[in-house]
Protein backbone atom coordinates (compact mmCIF):
# COMPACT_ATOMS: atom_id res chain seq x y z
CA UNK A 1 0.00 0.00 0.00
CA UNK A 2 1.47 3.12 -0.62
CA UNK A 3 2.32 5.96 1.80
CA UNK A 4 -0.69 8.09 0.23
CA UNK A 5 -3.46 5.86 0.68
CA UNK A 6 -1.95 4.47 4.45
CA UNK A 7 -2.05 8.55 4.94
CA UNK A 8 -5.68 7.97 3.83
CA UNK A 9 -6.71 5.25 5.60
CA UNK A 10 -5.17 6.45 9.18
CA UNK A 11 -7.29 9.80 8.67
CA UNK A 12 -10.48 7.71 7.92
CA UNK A 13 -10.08 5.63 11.04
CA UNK A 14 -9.11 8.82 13.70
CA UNK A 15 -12.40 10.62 11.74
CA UNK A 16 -14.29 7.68 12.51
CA UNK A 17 -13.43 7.22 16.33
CA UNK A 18 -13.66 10.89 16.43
CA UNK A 19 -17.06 10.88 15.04
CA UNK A 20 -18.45 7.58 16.86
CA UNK A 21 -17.31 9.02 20.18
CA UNK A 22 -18.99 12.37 19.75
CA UNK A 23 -22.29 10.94 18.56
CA UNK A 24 -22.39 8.36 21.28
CA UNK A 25 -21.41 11.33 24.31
CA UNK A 26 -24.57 13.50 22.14
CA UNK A 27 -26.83 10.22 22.49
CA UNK A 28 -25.62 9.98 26.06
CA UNK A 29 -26.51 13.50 26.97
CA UNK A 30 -29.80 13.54 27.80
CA UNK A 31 -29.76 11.05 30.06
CA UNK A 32 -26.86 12.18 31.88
CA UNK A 33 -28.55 15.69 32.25
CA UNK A 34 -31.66 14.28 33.24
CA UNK A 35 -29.15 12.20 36.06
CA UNK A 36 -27.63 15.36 36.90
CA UNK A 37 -23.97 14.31 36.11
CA UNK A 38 -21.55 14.54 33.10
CA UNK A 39 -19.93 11.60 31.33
CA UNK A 40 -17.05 12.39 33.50
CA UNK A 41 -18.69 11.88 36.72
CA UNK A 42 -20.65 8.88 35.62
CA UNK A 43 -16.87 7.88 34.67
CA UNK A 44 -15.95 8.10 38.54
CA UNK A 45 -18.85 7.14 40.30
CA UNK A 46 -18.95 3.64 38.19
CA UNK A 47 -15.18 3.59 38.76
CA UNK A 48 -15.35 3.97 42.43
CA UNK A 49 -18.30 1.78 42.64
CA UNK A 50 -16.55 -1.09 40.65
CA UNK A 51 -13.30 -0.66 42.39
CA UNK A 52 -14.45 0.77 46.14
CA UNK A 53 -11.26 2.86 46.70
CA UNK A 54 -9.08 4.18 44.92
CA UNK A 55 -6.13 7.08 44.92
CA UNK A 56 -6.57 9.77 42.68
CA UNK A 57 -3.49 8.56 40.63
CA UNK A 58 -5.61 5.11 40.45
CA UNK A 59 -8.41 6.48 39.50
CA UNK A 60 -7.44 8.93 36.67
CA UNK A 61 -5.06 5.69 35.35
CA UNK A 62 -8.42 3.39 35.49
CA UNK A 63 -10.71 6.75 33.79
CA UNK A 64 -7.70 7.96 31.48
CA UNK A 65 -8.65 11.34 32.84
CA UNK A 66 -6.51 14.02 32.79
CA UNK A 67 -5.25 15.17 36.31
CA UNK A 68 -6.84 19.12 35.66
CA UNK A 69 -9.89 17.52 34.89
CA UNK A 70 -10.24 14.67 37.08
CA UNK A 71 -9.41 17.75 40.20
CA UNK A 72 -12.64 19.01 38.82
CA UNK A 73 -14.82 16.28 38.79
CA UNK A 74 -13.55 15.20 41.80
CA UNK A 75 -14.30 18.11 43.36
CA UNK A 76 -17.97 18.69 42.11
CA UNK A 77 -18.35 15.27 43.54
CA UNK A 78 -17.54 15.70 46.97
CA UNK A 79 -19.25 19.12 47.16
CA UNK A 80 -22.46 17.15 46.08
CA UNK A 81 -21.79 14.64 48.81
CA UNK A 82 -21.18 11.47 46.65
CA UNK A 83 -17.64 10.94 46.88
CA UNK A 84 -15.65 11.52 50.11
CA UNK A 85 -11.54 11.41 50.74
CA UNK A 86 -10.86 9.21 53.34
CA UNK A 87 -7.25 6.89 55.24
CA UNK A 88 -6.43 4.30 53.15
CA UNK A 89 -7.11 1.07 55.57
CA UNK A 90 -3.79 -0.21 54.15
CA UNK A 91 -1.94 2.78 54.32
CA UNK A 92 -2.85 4.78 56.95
CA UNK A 93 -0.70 8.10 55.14
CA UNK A 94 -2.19 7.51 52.26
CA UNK A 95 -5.90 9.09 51.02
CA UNK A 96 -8.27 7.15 48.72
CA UNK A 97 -11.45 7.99 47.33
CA UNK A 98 -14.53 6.14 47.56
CA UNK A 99 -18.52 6.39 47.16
CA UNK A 100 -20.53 8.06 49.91
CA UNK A 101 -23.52 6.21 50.73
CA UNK A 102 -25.63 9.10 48.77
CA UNK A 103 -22.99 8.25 45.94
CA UNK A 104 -23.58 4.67 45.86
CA UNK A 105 -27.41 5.31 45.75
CA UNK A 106 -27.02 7.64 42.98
CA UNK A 107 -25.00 4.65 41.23
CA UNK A 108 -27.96 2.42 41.92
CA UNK A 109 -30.19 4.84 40.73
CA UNK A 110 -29.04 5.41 37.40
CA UNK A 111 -27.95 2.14 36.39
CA UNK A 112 -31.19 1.24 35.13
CA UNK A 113 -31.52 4.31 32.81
CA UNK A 114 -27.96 4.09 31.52
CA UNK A 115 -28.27 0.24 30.69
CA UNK A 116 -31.34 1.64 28.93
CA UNK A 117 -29.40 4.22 27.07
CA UNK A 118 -26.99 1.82 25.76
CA UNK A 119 -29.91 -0.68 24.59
CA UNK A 120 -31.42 2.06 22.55
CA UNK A 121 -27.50 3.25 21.42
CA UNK A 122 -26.35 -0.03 20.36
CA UNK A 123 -29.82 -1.90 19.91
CA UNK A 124 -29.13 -2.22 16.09
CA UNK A 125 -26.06 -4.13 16.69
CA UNK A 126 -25.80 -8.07 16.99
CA UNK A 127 -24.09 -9.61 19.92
CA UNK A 128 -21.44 -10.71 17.40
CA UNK A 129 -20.64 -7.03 16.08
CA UNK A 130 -20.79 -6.13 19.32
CA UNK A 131 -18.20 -8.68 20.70
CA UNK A 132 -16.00 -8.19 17.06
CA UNK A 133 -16.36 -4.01 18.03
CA UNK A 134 -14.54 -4.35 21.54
CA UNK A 135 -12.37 -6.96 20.51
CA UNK A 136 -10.82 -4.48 17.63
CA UNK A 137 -11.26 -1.56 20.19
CA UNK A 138 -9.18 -3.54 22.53
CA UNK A 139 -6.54 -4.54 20.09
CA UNK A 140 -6.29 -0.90 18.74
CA UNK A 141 -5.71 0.27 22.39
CA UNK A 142 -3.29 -2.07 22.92
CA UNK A 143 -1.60 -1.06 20.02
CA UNK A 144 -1.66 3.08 21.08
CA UNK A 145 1.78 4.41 22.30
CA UNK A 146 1.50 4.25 26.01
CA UNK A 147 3.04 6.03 29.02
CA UNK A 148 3.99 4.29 32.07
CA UNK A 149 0.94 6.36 33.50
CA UNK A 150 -1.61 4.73 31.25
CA UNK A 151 -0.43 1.21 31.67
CA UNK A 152 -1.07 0.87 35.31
């Protein structure tokens, strides 16, 4: 293949990730308005929910946040009262961050409307594309140039 059309082909794919990601956060808003968070929040509170504690370094490896923006949504969280920073039970110098009982409500809460998001979202898709979709997804991530940051 020659250099032009490889040129070609790598802009096709980043427009297409590009473009899939920004139509599935514009399907995704409504519901997260209607939840009262952001995709970034959602991001943490399922994090922290999946995970129970984590440091903020932990948590922005396991969101691939940014550390200016994860400050943020960190901070909107706790000031809403559904994330707190408490001792780390193995550490006791260390701080983690976990779900506030209000926190893991509001998890338990809006599970139901995001898993019906996603049905409507990806309802057109078989269980095979589905499965064929994160399996490239994965192997294209694995693929990205990596910092010792993202491979925690």
């Amino acid at each position: 293949m020659s250099t032009q059309n490889q040129d070609k082909e790598n802009q096709t794919l980043v427009l297409a990730l590009l473009r899939s990601h920004q139509l599935f956060q514009r399907a995704m808003g409504p519901f997260f308005r209607d939840a009262g968070l952001t995709a970034s929040q959602w991001d943490t509170l399922e994090t922290l929910n999946s995970k129970k504690a984590l440091s903020i370094n932990d948590l922005m490896q396991q969101t691939l946040g940014t550390s200016g923006n994860l400050d943020v949504v960190v901070k909107n969280l706790m000031q809403a009262g559904l994330v707190e920073k408490t001792v780390d039970e193995k550490d006791r110098r260390a701080r983690v961050l976990r779900l506030t009982p209000a926190g893991q409500q509001k998890v338990k809460d809006f599970m139901p409307a995001h898993n019906r998001a996603l049905a409507q979202i990806f309802g057109q898709l078989s269980p095979e594309e589905k499965r064929h979709t994160i399996k490239t997804l994965i192997q294209l991530r694995k693929k990205l140039p990596q910092t010792k940051k993202d491979q925690g």
